[in-house]
Protein backbone atom coordinates (compact mmCIF):
# COMPACT_ATOMS: atom_id res chain seq x y z
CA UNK A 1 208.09 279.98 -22.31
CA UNK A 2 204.79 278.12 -21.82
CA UNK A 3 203.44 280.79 -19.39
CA UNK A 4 204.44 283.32 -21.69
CA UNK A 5 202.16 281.50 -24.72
CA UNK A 6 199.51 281.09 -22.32
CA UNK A 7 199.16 284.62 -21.62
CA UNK A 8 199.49 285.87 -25.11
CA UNK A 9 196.43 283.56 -26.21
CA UNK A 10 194.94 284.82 -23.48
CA UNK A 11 195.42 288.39 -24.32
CA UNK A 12 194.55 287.45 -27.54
CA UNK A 13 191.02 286.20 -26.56
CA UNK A 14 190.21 289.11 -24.18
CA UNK A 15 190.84 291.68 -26.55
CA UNK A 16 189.13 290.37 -28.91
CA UNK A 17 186.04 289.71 -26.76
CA UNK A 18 186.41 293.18 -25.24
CA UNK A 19 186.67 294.88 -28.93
CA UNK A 20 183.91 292.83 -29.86
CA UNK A 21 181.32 292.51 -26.97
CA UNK A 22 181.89 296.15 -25.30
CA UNK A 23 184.08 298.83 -27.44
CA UNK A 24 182.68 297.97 -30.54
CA UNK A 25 178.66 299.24 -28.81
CA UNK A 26 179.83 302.54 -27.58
CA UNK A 27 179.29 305.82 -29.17
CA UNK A 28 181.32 308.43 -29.26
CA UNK A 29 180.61 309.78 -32.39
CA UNK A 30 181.58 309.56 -36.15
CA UNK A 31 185.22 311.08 -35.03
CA UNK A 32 186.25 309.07 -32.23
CA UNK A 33 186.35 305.21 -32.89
CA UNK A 34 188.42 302.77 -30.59
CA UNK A 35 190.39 299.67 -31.34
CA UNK A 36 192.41 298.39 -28.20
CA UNK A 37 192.97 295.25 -30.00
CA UNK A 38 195.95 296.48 -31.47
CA UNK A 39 197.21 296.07 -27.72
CA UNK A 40 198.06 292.12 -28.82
CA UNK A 41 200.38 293.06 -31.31
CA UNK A 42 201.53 295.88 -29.38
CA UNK A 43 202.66 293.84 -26.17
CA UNK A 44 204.23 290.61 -28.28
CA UNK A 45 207.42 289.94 -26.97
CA UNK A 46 210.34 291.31 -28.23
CA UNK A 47 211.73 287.92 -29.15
CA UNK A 48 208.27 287.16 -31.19
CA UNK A 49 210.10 285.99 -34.90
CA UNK A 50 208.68 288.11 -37.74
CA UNK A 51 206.88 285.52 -39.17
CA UNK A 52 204.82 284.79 -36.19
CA UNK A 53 203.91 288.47 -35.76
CA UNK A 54 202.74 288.63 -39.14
CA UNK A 55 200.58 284.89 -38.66
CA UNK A 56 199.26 286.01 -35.20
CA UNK A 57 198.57 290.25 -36.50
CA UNK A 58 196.56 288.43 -39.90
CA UNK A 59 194.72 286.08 -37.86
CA UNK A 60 193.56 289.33 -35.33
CA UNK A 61 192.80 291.41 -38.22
CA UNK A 62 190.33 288.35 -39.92
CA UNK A 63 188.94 287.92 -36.45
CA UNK A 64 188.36 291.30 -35.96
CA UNK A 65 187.05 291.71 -39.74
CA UNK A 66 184.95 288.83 -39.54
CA UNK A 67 182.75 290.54 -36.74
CA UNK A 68 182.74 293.78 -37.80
CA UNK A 69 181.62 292.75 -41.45
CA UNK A 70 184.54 294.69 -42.67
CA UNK A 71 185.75 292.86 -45.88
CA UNK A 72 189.28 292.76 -45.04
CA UNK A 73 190.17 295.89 -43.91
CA UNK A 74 191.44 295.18 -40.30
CA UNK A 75 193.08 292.25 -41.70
CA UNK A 76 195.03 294.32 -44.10
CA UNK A 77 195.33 296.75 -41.38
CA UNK A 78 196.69 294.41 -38.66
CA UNK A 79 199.41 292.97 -41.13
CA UNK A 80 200.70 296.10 -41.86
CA UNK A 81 201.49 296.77 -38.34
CA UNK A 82 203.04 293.63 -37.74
CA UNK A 83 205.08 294.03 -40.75
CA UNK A 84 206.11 297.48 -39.57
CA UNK A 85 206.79 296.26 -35.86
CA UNK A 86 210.40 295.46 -36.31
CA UNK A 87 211.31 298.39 -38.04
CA UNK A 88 209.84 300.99 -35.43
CA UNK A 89 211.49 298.45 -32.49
CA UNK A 90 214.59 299.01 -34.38
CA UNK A 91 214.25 302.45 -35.04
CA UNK A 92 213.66 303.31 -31.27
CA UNK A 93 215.77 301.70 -29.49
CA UNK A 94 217.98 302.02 -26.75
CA UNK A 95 221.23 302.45 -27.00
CA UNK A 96 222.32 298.83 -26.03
CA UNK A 97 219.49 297.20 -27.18
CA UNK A 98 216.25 295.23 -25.55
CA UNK A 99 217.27 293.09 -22.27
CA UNK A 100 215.97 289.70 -22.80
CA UNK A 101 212.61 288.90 -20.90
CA UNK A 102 211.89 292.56 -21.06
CA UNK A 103 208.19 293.38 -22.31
CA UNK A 104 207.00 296.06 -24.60
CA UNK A 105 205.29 298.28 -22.48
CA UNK A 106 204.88 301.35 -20.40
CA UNK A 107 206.04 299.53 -17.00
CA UNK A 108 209.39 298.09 -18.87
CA UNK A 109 210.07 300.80 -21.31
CA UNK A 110 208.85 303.56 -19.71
CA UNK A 111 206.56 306.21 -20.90
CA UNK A 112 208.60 308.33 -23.60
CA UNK A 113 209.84 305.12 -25.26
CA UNK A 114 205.46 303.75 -25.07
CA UNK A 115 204.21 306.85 -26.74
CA UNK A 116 206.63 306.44 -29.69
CA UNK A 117 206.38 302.72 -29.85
CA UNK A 118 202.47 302.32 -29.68
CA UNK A 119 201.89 305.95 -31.12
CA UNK A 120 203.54 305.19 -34.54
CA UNK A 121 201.69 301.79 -34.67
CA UNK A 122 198.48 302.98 -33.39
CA UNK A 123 198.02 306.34 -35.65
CA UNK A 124 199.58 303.71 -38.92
CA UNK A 125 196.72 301.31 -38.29
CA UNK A 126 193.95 303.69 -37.89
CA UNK A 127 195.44 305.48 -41.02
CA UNK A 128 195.13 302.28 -43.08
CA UNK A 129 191.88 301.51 -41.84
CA UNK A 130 189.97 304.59 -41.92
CA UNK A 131 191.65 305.67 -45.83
CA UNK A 132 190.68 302.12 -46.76
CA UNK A 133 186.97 302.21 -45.36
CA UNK A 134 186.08 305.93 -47.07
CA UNK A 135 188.53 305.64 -50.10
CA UNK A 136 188.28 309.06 -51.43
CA UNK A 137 190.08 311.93 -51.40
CA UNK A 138 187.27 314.55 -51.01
CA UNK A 139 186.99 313.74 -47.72
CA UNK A 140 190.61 313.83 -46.52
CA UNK A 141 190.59 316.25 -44.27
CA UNK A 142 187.64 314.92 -41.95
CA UNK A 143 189.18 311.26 -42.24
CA UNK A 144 192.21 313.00 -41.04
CA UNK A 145 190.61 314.48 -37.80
CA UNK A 146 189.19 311.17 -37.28
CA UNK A 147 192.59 309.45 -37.50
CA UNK A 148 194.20 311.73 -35.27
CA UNK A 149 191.22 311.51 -32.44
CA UNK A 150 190.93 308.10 -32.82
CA UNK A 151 194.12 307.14 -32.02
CA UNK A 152 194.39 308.96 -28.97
CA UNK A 153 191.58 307.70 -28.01
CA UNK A 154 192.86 304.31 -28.65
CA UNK A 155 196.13 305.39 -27.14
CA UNK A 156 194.18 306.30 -24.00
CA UNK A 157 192.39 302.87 -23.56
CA UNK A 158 195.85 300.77 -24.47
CA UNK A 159 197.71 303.13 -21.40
CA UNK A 160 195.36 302.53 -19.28
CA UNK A 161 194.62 298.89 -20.03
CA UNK A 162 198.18 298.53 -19.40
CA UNK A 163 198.25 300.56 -16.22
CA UNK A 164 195.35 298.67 -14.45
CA UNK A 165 196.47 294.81 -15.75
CA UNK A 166 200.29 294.66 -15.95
CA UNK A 167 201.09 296.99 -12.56
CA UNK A 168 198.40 294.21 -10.41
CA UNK A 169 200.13 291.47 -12.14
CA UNK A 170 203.22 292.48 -11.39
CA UNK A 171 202.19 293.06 -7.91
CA UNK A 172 200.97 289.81 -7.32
């Protein structure tokens, strides 16, 4: 249990300093924006109560909103996902249910079950946030794009995040 909070705060602190210190200064253009901090909320345990999701998602998003100058929009953005979080668990899956100690990600879940779990969080959050920051309708169509390409991109970065961290810790 302690090693278990001690690597979520670390998680917590990484991805924040890597959204912060190196995503946040590259440029891929107006369409293609990336947020891998939604990996924290993303990887919480399965036995993470709802109430601490929503604490620990509110407290990324005001981080996260606090350097980006972003008046509340990643906070708003964050909650929403951890509010949402145990309805798409539930709504995926398995047939018996989550084995206790298992962890929410690629390596545990495998692939299929990863791409609808952080897919349907991922494309929700940069929905909210990109509506949110051009609130209008005239330019739905190009905020659309940018959700869509965006989130794969995100998706990308979260995979291999995942791929590179969790399969050397798990070889260690």
């Amino acid at each position: 249990m302690t090693i278990e909070i001690i690597r979520n705060s670390l998680r917590f602190v990484l991805l924040i300093l890597l959204q912060v210190i190196l995503v946040q200064n590259i440029n891929l253009g107006a369409y293609i924006i990336l947020f891998p901090y939604v990996l924290f909320v993303l990887m919480l345990p399965f036995e993470t109560n709802k109430h601490l999701v929503l604490f620990l998602s509110f407290l990324l998003g005001v981080i996260i909103d606090f350097f980006y100058d972003s008046s509340g929009i990643h906070t708003s953005a964050c909650t929403l996902i951890g509010f949402v979080r145990p309805y798409v668990l539930k709504y995926i899956a398995p047939r018996d249910g989550y084995d206790i100690g298992v962890s929410p990600v690629v390596q545990d879940m495998g692939l299929e079950w990863f791409i609808r779990y952080a897919g349907t969080l991922i494309v929700l959050h940069h929905f909210f946030v990109f509506y949110l920051e051009i609130f209008r309708f005239s330019a739905f169509f190009g905020t659309f794009l940018r959700v869509i390409l965006s989130s794969i991109g995100t998706f990308g970065i979260i995979y291999a995040l995942q791929l590179i961290f969790i399969s050397n810790a798990s070889r260690k």
